[in-house]
N, C-alpha and C. Protein backbone atom coordinates (compact mmCIF):
# COMPACT_ATOMS: atom_id res chain seq x y z
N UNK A 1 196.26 -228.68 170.67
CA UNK A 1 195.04 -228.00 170.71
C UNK A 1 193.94 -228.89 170.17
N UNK A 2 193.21 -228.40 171.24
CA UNK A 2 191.50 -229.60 170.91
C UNK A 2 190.81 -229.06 169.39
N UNK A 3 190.77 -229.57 168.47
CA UNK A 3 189.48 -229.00 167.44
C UNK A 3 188.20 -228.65 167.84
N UNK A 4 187.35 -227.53 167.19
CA UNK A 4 186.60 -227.76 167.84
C UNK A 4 185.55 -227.98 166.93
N UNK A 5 184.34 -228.94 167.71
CA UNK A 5 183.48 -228.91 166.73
C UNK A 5 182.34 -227.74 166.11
N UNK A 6 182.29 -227.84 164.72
CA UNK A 6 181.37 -226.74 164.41
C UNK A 6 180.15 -226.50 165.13
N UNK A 7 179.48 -225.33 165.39
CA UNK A 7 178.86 -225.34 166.06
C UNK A 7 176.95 -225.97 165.69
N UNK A 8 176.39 -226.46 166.21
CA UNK A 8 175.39 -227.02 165.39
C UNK A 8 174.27 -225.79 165.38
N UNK A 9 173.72 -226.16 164.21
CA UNK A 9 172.75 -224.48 164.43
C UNK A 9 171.44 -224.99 164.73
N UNK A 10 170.84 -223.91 165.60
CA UNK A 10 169.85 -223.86 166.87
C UNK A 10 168.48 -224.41 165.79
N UNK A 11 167.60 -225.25 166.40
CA UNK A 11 165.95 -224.91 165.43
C UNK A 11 165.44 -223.65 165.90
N UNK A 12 165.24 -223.63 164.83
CA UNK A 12 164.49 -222.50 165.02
C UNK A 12 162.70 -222.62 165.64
N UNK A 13 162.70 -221.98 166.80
CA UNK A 13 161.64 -222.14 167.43
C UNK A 13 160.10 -221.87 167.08
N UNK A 14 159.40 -223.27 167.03
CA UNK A 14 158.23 -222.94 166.50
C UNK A 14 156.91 -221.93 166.51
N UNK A 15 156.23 -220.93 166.20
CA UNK A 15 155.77 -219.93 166.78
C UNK A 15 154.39 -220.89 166.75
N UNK A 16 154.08 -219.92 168.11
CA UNK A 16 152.56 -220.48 167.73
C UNK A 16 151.58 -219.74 167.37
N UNK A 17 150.24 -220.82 166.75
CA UNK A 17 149.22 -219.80 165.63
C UNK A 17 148.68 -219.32 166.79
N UNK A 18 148.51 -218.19 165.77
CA UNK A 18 147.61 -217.05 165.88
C UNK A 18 146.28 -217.83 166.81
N UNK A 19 145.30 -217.10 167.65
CA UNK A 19 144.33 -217.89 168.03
C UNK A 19 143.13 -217.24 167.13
N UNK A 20 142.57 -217.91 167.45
CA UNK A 20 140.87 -217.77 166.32
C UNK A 20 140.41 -216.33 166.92
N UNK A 21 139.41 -215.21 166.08
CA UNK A 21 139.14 -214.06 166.46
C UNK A 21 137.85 -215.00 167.15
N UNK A 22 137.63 -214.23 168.40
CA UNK A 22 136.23 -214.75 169.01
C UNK A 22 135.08 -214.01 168.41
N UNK A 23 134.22 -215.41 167.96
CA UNK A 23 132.71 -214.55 167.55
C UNK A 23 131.65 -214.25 168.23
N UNK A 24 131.33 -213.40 167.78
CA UNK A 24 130.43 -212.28 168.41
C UNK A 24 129.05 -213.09 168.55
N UNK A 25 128.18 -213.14 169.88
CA UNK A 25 126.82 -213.79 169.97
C UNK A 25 126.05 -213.12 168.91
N UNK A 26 125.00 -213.99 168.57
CA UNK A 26 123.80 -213.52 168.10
C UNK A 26 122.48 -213.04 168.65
N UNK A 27 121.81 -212.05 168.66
CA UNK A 27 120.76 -212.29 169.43
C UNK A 27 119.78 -212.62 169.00
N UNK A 28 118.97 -212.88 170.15
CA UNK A 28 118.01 -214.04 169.73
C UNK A 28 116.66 -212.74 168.86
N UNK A 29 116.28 -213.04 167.74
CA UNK A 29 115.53 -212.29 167.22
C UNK A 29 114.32 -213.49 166.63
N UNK A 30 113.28 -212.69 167.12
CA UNK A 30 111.99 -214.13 166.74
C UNK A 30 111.36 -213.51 164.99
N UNK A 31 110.60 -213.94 165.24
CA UNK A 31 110.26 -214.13 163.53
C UNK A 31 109.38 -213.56 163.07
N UNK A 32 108.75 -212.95 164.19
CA UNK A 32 107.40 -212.26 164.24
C UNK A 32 107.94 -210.83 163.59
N UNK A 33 109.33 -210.41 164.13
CA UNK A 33 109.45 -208.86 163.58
C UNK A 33 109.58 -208.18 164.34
N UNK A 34 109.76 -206.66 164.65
CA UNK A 34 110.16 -206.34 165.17
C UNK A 34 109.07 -205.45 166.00
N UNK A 35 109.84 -205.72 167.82
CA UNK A 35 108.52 -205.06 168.73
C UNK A 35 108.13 -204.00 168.44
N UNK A 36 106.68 -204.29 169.22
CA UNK A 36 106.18 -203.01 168.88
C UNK A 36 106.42 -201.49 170.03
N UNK A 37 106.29 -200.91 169.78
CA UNK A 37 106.88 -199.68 170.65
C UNK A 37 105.88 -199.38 171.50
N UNK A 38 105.87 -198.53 172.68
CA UNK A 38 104.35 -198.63 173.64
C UNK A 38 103.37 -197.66 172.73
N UNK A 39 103.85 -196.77 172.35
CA UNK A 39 102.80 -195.43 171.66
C UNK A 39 101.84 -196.76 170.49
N UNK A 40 102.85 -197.39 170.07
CA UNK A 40 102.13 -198.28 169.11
C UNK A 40 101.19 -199.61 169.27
N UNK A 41 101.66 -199.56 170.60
CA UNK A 41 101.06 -200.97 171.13
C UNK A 41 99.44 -200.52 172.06
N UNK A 42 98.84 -198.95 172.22
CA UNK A 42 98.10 -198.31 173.08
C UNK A 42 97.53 -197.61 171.81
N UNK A 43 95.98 -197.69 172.29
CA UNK A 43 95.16 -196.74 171.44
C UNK A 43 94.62 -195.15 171.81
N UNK A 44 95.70 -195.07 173.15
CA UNK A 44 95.74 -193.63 173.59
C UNK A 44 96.75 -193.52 173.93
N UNK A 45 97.08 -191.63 174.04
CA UNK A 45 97.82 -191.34 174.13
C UNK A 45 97.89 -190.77 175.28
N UNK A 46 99.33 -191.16 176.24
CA UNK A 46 99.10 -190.85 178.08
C UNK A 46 99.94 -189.92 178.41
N UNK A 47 99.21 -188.59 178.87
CA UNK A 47 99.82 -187.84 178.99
C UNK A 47 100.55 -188.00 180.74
N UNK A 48 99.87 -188.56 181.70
CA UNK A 48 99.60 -188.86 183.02
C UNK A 48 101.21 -188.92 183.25
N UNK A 49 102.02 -189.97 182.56
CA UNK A 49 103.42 -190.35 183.35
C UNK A 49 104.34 -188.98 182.58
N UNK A 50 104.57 -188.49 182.18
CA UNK A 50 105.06 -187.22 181.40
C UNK A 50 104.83 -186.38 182.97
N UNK A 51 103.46 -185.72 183.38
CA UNK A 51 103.31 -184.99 184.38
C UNK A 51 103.60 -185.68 185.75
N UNK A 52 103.38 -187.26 185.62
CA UNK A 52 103.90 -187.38 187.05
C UNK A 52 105.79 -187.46 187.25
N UNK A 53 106.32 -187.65 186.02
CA UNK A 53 107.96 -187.09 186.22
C UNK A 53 108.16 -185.65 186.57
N UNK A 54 107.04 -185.00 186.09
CA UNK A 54 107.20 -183.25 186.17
C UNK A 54 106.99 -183.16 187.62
N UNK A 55 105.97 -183.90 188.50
CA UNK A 55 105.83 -183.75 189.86
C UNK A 55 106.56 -183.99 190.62
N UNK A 56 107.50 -185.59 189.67
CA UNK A 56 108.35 -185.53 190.99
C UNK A 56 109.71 -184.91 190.61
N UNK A 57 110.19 -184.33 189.52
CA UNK A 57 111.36 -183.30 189.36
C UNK A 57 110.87 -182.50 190.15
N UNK A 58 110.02 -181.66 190.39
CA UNK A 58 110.01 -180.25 190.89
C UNK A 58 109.71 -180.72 192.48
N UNK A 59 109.84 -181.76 193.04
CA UNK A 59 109.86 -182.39 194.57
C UNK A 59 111.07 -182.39 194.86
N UNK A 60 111.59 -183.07 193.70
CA UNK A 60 113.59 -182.92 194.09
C UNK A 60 114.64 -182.07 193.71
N UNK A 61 113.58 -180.97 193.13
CA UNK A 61 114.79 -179.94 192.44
C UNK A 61 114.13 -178.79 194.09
N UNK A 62 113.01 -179.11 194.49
CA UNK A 62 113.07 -178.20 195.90
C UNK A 62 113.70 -179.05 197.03
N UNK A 63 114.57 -180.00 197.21
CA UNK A 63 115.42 -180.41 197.86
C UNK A 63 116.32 -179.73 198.00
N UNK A 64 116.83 -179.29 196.60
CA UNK A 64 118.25 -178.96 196.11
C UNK A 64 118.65 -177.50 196.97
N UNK A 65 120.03 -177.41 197.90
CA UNK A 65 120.04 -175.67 197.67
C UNK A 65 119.96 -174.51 196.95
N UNK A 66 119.32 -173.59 197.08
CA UNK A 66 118.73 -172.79 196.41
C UNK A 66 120.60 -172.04 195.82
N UNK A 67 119.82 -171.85 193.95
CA UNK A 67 120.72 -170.99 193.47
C UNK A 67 119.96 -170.45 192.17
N UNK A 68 120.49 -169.53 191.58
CA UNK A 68 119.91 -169.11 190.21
C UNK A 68 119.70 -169.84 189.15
N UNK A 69 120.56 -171.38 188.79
CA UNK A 69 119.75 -172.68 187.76
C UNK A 69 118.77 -172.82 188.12
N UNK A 70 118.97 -173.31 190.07
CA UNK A 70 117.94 -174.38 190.25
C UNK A 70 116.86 -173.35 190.49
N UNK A 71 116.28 -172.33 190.55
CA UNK A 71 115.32 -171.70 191.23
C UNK A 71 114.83 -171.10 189.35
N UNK A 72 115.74 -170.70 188.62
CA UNK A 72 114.94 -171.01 186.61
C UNK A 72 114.09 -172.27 186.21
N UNK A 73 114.83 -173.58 186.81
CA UNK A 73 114.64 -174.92 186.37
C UNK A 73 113.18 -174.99 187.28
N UNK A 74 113.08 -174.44 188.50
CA UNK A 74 112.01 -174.99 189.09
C UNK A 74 110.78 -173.79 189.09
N UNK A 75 111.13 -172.83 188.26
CA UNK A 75 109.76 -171.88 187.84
C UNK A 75 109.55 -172.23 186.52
N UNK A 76 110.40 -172.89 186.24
CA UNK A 76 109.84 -173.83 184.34
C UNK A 76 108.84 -174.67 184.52
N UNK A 77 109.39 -175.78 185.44
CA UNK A 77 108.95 -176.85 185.66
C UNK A 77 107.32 -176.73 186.41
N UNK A 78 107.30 -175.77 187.10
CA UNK A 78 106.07 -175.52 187.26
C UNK A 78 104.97 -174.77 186.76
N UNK A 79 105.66 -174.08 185.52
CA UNK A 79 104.84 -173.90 184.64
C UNK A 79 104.45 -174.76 183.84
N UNK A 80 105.48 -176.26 183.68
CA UNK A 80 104.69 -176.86 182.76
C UNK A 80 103.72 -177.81 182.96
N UNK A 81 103.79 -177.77 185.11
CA UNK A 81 102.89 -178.21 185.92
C UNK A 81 101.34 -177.60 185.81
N UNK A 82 101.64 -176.13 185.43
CA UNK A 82 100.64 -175.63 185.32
C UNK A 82 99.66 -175.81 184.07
N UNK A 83 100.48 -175.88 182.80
CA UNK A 83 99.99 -176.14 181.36
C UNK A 83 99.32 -177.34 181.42
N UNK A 84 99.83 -178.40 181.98
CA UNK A 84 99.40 -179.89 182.33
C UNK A 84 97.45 -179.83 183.25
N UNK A 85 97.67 -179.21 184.07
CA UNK A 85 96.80 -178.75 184.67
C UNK A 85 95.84 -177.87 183.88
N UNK A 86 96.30 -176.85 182.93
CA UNK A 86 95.31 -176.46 182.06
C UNK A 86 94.43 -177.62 181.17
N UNK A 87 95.63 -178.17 180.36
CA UNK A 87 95.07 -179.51 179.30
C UNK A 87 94.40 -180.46 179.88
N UNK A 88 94.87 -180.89 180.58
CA UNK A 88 93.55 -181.93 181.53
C UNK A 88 92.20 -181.54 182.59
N UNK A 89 92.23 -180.60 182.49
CA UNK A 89 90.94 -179.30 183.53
C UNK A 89 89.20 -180.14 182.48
N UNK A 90 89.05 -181.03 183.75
CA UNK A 90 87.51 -181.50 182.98
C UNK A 90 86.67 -180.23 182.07
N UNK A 91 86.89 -179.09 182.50
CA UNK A 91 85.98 -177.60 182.01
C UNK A 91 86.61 -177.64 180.67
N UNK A 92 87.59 -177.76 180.36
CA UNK A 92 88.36 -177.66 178.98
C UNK A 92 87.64 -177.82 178.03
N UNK A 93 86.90 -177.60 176.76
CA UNK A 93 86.47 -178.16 175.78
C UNK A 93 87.53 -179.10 174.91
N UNK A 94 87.48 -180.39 174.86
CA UNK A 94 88.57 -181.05 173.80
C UNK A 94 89.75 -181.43 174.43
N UNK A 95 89.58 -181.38 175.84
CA UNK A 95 90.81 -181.68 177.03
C UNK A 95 90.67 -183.33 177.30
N UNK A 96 92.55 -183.99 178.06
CA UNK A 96 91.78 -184.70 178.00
C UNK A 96 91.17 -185.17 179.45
N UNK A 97 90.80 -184.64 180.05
CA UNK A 97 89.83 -184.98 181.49
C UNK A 97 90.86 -185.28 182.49
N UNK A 98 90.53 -185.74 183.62
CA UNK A 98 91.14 -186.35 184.44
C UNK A 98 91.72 -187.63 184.24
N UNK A 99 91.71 -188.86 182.99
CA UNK A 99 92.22 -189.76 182.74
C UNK A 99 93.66 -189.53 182.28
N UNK A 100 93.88 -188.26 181.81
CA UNK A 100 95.15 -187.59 180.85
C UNK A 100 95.62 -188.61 179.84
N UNK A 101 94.12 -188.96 179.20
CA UNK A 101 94.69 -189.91 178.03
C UNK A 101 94.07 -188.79 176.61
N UNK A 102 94.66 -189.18 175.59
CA UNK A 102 93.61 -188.40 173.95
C UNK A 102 94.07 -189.72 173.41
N UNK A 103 92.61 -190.15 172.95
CA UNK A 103 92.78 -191.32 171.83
C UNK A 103 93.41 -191.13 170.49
N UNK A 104 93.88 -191.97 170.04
CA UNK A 104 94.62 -192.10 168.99
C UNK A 104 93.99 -191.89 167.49
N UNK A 105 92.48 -192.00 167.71
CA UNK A 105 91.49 -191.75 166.21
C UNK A 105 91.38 -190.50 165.78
């Protein structure tokens, strides 16, 4: 009978590292501070794009087939077509006109 030889023991297999956590960009922030917001950047206040979203919701909510939301949503909406129309009415005392701006002073 052959001897046999001991058996040789295995390396043990090297693991590999861990990889680096990836870092996160920076953004670019200038030095000046931080923007200014539009209400802050305007010395009036515009009521105009407020009512022209109201004009065109109530254009596309009368697209919609008629049901009991949409026919609540679109007697709201035109009331607040109507309020809009009150506040800007040149006759108004303290309105703000047909520009639908109120200054900021």
């Amino acid at each position: 009978m052959s001897k046999k030889k001991p058996a040789k023991k295995k390396a043990a297999k090297k693991t590999r590292a861990a990889s680096a956590t990836r870092r996160k960009t920076t953004k670019y922030r200038p030095s000046t501070g931080r923007p200014k917001t539009l209400t802050e950047a305007s010395d009036t206040i515009q009521l105009k794009p407020i009512y022209v979203l109201i004009e065109r919701a109530i254009a596309d909510m009368q697209a919609l087939p008629q049901n009991e939301g949409r026919d609540s949503t679109l007697r709201q909406l035109q009331t607040c077509a109507l309020a809009f129309a009150d506040i800007c009415d040149p006759n108004t005392p303290g309105g703000c006109g047909p520009s639908m701006e109120f200054p900021r002073n």
